[in-house]
C-alpha atoms as a PDB file:
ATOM      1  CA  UNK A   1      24.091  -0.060  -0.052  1.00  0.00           C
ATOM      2  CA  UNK A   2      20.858  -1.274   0.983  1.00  0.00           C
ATOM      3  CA  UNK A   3      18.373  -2.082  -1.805  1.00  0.00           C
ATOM      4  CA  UNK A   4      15.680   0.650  -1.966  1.00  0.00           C
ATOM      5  CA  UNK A   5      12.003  -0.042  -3.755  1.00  0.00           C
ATOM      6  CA  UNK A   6      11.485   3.596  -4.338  1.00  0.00           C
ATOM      7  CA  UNK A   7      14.883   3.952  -6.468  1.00  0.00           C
ATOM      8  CA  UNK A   8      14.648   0.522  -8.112  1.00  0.00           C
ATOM      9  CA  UNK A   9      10.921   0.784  -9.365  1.00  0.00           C
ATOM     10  CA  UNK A  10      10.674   4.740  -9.710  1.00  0.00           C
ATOM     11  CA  UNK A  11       8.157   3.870 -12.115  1.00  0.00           C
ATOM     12  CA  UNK A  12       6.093   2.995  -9.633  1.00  0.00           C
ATOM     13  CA  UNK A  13       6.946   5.394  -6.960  1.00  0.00           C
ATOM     14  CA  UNK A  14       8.622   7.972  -7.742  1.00  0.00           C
ATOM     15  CA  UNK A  15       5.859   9.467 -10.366  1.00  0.00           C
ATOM     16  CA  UNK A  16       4.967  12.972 -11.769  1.00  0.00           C
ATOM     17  CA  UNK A  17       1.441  14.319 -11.158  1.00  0.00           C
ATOM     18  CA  UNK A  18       0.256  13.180 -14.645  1.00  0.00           C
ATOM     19  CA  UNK A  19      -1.758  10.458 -15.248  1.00  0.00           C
ATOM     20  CA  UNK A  20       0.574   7.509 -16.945  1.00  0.00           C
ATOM     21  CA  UNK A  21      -0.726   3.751 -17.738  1.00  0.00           C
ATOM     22  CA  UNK A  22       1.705   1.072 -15.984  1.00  0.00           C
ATOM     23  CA  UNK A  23       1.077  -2.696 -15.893  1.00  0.00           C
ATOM     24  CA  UNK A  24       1.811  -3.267 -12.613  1.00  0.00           C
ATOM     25  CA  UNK A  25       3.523  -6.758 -11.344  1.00  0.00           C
ATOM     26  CA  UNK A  26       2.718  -8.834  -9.358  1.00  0.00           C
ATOM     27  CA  UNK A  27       4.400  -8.477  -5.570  1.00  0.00           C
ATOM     28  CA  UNK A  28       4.173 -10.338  -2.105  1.00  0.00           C
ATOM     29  CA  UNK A  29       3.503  -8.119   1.124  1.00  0.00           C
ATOM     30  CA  UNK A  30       2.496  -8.110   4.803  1.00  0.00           C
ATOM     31  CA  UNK A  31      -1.187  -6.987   4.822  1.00  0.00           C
ATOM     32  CA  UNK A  32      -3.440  -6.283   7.789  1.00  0.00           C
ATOM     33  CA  UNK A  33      -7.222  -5.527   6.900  1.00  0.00           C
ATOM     34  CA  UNK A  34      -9.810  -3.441   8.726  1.00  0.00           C
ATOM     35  CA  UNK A  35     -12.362  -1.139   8.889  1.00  0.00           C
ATOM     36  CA  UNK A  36     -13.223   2.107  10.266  1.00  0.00           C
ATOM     37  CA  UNK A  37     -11.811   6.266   9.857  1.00  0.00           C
ATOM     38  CA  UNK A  38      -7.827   6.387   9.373  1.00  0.00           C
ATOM     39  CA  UNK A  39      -8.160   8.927  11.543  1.00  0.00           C
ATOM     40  CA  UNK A  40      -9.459   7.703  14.161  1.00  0.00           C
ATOM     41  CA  UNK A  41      -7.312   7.852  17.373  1.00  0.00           C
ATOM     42  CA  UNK A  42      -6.144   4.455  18.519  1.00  0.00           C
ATOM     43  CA  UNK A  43      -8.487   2.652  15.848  1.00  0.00           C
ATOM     44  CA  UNK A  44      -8.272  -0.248  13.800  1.00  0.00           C
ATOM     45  CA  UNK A  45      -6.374   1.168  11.380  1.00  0.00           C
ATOM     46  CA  UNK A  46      -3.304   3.051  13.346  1.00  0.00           C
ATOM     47  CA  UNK A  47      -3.363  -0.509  14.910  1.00  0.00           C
ATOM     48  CA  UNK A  48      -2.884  -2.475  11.722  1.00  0.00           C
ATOM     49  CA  UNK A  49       0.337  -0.208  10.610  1.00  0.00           C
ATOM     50  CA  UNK A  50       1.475  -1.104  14.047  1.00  0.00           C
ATOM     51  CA  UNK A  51       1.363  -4.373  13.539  1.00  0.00           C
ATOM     52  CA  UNK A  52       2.758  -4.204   9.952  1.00  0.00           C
ATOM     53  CA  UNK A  53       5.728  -2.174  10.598  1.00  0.00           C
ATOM     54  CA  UNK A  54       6.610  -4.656  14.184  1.00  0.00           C
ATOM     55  CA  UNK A  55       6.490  -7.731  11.370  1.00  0.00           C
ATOM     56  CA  UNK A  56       8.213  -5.561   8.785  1.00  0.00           C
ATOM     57  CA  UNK A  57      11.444  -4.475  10.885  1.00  0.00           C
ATOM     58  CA  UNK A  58      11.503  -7.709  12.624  1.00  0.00           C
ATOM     59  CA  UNK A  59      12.183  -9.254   8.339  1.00  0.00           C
ATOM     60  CA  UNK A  60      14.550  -6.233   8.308  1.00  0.00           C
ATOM     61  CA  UNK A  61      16.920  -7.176  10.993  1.00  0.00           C
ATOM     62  CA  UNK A  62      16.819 -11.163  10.982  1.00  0.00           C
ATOM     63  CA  UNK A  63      20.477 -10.619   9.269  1.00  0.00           C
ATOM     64  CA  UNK A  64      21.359  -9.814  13.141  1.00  0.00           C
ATOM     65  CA  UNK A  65      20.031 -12.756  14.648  1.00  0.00           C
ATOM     66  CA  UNK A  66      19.786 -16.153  14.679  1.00  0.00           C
ATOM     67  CA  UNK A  67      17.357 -16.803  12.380  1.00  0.00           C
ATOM     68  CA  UNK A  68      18.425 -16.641   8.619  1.00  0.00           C
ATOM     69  CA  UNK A  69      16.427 -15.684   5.795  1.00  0.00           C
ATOM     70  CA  UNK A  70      17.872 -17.581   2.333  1.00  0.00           C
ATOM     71  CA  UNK A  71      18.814 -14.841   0.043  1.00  0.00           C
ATOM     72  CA  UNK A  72      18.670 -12.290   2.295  1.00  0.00           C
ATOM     73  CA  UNK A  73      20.251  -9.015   1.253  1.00  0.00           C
ATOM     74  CA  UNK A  74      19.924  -5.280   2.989  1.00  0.00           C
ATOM     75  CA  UNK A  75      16.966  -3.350   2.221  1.00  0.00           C
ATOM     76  CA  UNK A  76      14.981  -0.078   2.704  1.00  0.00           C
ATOM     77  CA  UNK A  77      11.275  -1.028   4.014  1.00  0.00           C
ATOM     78  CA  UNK A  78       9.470   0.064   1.333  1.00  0.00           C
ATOM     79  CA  UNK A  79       6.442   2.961   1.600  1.00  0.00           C
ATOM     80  CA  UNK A  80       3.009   1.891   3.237  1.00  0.00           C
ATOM     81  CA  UNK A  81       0.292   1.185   0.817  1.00  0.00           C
ATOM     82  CA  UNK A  82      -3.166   0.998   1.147  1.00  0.00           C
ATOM     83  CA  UNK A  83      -6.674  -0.576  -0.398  1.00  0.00           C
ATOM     84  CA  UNK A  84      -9.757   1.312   0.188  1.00  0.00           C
ATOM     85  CA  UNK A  85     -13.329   0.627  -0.813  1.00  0.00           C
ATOM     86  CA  UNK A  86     -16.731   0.964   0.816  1.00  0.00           C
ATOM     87  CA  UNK A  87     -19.599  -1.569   0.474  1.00  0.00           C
ATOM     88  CA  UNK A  88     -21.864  -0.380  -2.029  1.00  0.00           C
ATOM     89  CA  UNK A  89     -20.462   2.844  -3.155  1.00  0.00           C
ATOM     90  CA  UNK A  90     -18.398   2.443  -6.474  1.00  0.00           C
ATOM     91  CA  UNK A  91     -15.348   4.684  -6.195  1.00  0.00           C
ATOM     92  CA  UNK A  92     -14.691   6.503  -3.198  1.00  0.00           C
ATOM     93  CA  UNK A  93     -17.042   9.010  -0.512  1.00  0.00           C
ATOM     94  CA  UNK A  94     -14.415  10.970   1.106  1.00  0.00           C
ATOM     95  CA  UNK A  95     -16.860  12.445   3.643  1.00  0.00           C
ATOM     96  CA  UNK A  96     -18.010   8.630   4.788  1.00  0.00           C
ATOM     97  CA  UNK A  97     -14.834   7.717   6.075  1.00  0.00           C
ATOM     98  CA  UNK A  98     -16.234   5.543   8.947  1.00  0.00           C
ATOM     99  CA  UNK A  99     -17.671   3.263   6.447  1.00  0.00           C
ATOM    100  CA  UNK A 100     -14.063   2.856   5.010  1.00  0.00           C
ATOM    101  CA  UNK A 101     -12.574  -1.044   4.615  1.00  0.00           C
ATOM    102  CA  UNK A 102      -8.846  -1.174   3.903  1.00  0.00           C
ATOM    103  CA  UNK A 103      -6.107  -3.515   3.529  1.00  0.00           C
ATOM    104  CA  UNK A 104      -2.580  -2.116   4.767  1.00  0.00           C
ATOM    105  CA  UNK A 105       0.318  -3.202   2.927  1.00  0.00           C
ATOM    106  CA  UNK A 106       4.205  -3.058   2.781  1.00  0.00           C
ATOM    107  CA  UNK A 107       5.917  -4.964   0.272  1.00  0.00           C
ATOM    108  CA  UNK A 108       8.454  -7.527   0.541  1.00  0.00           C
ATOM    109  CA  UNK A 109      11.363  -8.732  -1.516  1.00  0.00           C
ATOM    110  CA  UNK A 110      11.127 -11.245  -3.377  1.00  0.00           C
ATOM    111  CA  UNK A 111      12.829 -13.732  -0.807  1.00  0.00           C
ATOM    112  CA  UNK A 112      10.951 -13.611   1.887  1.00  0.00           C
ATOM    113  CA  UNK A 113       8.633 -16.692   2.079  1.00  0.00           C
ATOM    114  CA  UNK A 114       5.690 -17.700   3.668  1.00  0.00           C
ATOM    115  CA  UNK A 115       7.620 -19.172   6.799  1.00  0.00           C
ATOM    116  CA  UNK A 116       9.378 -16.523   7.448  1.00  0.00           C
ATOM    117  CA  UNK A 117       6.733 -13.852   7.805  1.00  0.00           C
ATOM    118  CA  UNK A 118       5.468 -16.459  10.664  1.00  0.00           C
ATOM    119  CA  UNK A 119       8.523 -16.563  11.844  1.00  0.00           C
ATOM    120  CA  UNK A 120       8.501 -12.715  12.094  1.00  0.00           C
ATOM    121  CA  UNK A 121       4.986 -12.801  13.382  1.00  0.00           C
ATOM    122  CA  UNK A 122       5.700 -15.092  16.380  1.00  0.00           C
ATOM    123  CA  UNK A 123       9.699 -13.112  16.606  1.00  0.00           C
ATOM    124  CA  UNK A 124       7.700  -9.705  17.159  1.00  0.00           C
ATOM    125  CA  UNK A 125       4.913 -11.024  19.814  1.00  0.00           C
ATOM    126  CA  UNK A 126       7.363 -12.354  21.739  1.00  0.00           C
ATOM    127  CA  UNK A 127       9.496  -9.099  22.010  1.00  0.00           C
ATOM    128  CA  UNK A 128       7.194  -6.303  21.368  1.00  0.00           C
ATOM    129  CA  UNK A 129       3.693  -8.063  23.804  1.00  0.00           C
ATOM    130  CA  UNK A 130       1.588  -7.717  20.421  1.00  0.00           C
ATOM    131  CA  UNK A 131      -0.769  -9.963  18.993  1.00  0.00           C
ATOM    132  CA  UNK A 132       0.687 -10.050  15.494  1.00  0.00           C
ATOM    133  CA  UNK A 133      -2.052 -12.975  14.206  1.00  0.00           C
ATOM    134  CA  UNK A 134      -3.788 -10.118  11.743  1.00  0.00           C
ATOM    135  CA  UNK A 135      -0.775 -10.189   9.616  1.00  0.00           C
ATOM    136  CA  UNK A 136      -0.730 -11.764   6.826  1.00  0.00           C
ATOM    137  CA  UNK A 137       1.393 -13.199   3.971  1.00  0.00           C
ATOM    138  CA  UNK A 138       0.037 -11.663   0.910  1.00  0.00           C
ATOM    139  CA  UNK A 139       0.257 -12.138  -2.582  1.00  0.00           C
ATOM    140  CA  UNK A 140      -1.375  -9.552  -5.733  1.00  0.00           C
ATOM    141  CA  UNK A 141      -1.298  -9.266  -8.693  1.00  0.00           C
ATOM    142  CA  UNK A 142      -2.612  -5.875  -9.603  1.00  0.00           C
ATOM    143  CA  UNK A 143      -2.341  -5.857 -13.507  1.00  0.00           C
ATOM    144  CA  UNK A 144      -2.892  -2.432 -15.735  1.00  0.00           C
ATOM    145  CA  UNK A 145      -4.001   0.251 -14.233  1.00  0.00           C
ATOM    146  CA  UNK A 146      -3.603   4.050 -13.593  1.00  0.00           C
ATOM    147  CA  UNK A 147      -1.758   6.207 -12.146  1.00  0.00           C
ATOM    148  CA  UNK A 148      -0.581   9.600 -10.994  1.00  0.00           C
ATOM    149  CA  UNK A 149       1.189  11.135  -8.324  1.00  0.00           C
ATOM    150  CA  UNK A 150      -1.261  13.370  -6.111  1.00  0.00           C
ATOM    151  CA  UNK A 151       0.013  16.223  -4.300  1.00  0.00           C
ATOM    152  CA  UNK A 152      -1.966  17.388  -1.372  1.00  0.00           C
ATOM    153  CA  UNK A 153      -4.398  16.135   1.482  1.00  0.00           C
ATOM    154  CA  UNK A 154      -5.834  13.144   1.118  1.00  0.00           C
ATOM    155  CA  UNK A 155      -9.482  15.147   0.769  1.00  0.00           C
ATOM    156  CA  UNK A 156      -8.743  16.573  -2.402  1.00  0.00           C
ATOM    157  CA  UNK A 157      -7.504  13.391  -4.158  1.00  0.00           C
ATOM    158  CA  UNK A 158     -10.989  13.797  -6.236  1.00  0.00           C
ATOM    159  CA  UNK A 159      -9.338  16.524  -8.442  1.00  0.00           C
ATOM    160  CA  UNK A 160      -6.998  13.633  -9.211  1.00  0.00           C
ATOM    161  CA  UNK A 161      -8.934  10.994  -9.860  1.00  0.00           C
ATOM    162  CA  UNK A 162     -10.773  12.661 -12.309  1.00  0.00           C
ATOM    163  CA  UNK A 163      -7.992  13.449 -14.194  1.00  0.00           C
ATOM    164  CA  UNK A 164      -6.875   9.506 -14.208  1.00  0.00           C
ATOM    165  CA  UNK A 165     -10.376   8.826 -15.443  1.00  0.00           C
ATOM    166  CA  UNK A 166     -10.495  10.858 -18.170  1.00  0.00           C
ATOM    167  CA  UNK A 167      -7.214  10.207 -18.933  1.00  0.00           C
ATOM    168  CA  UNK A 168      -7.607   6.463 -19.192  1.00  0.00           C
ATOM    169  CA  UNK A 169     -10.667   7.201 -21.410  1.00  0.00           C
ATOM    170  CA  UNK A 170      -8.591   8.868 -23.574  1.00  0.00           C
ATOM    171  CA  UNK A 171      -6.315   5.920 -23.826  1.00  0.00           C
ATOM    172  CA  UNK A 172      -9.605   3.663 -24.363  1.00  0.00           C
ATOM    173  CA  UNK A 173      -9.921   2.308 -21.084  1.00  0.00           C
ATOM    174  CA  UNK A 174     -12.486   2.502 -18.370  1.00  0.00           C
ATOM    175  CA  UNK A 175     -11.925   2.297 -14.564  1.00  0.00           C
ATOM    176  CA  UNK A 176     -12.265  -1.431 -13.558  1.00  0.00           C
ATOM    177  CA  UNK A 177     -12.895  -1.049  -9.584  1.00  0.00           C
ATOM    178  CA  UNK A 178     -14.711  -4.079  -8.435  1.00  0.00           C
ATOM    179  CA  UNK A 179     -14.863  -6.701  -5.141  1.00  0.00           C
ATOM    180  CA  UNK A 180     -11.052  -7.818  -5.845  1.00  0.00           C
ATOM    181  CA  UNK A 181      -9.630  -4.518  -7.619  1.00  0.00           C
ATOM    182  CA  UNK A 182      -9.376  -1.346  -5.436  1.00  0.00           C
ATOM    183  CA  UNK A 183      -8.427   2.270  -4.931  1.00  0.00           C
ATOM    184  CA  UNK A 184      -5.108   2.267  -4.156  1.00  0.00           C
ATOM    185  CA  UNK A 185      -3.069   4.216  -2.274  1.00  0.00           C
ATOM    186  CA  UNK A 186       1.417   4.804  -1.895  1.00  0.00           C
ATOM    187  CA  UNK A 187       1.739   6.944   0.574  1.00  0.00           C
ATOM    188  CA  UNK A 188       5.523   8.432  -0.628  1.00  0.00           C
ATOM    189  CA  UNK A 189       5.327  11.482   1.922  1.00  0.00           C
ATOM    190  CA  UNK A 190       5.201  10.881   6.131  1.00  0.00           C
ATOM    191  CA  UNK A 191       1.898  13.147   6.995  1.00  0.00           C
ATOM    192  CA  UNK A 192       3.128  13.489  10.531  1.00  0.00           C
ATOM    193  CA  UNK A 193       6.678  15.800   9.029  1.00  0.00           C
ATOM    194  CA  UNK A 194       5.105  17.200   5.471  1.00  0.00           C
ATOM    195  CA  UNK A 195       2.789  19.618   5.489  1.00  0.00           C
ATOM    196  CA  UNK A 196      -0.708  18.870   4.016  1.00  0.00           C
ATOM    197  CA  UNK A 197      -0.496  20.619   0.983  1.00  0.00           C
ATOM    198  CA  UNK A 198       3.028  19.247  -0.041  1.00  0.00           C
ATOM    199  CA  UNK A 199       1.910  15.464   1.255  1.00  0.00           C
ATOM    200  CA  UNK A 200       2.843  13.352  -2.137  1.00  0.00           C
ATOM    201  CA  UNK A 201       0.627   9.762  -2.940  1.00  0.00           C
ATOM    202  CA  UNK A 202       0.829   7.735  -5.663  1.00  0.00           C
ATOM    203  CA  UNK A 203      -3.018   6.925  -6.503  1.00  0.00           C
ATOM    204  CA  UNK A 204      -3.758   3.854  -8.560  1.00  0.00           C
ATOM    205  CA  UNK A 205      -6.989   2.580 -10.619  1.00  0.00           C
ATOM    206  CA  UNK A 206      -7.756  -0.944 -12.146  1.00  0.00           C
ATOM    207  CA  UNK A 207      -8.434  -0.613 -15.931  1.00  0.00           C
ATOM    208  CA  UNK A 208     -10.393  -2.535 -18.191  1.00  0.00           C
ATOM    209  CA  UNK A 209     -10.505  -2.094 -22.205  1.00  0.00           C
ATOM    210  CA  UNK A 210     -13.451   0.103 -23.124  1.00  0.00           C
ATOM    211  CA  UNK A 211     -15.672  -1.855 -25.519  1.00  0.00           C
END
């Protein structure tokens, strides 16, 4: 059975909507980064999951091909993550969503290398005509943070947030966004076959210890 990241980690995906505390590993992915509305019709960012997921299924099904990946072993392609931030606004202004930067993420297992995302990169040009050069090979470490699943649209993710917050007060931490520490999103749910309201995302905050 192929290995799945949701199932593995649940602690990590597969959350309830209260606010828990996790120290969160650290993790290689493919990353794209952009700017610009996620909503935006054919914009930056609907191009950098296309890019993403042409890299991502070309690591998937190398096990068919020629090219062999050491260690490989089946797996599920993990749920699409996201960074947010925008320049000089601490948190997040959900009705400024043009002046959004993100970084687009999937994960990978732990046995992909370097050389083989390039060898994906170059793999999925060839056959899918796309300049994959955006991708990149991407290593975090994301540390303690945060958590909770949200369940809803994406505009009322304040509601949640504010719970994290004063949850992680209550724990005597403080929220510890910053240039290299960002709102993060998991998306769990597919927007385009769940309804709004049922749409589940893990959202995750950077602590620091309160003083």
């Amino acid at each position: 059975m192929a290995f799945d990241f949701k199932k593995e980690y649940k602690e990590y995906y597969l959350l309830k909507d209260k606010p828990a505390i996790v120290d969160v590993p650290a993790a290689n992915f493919l990353a794209v980064r952009g700017k610009g509305d996620p909503n935006e019709t054919g914009g930056a960012y609907s191009r950098a999951l296309q890019l993403l997921y042409a890299v991502a299924y070309t690591l998937r099904m190398s096990y068919k091909g020629s090219y062999h990946i050491e260690g490989y072993y089946e797996y599920v392609v993990p749920p699409l993550e996201g960074f947010w931030w925008q320049e000089g606004i601490q948190g997040m202004d959900y009705a400024r969503k043009d002046k959004l930067h993100f970084v687009s993420l999937l994960r990978l297992p732990d046995f992909i290398r370097e050389q083989d995302v390039e060898w994906a990169k170059a793999e999925a040009a060839k056959k899918k005509k796309l300049d994959c050069g955006a991708v990149e090979f991407f290593h975090y470490d994301e540390g303690l943070c945060v958590q909770c699943m949200h369940i809803g649209s994406y505009d009322t993710e304040p509601a949640t947030v504010e719970v994290m917050t004063a949850y992680a007060k209550s724990q005597g931490y403080a929220i510890d966004i910053s240039d290299t520490r960002h709102h993060h999103e998991i998306y769990i749910s597919d927007p385009r076959k769940v309804e709004a309201a049922q749409c589940k995302t893990v959202l995750r905050h950077p602590l620091k210890k309160l003083q």
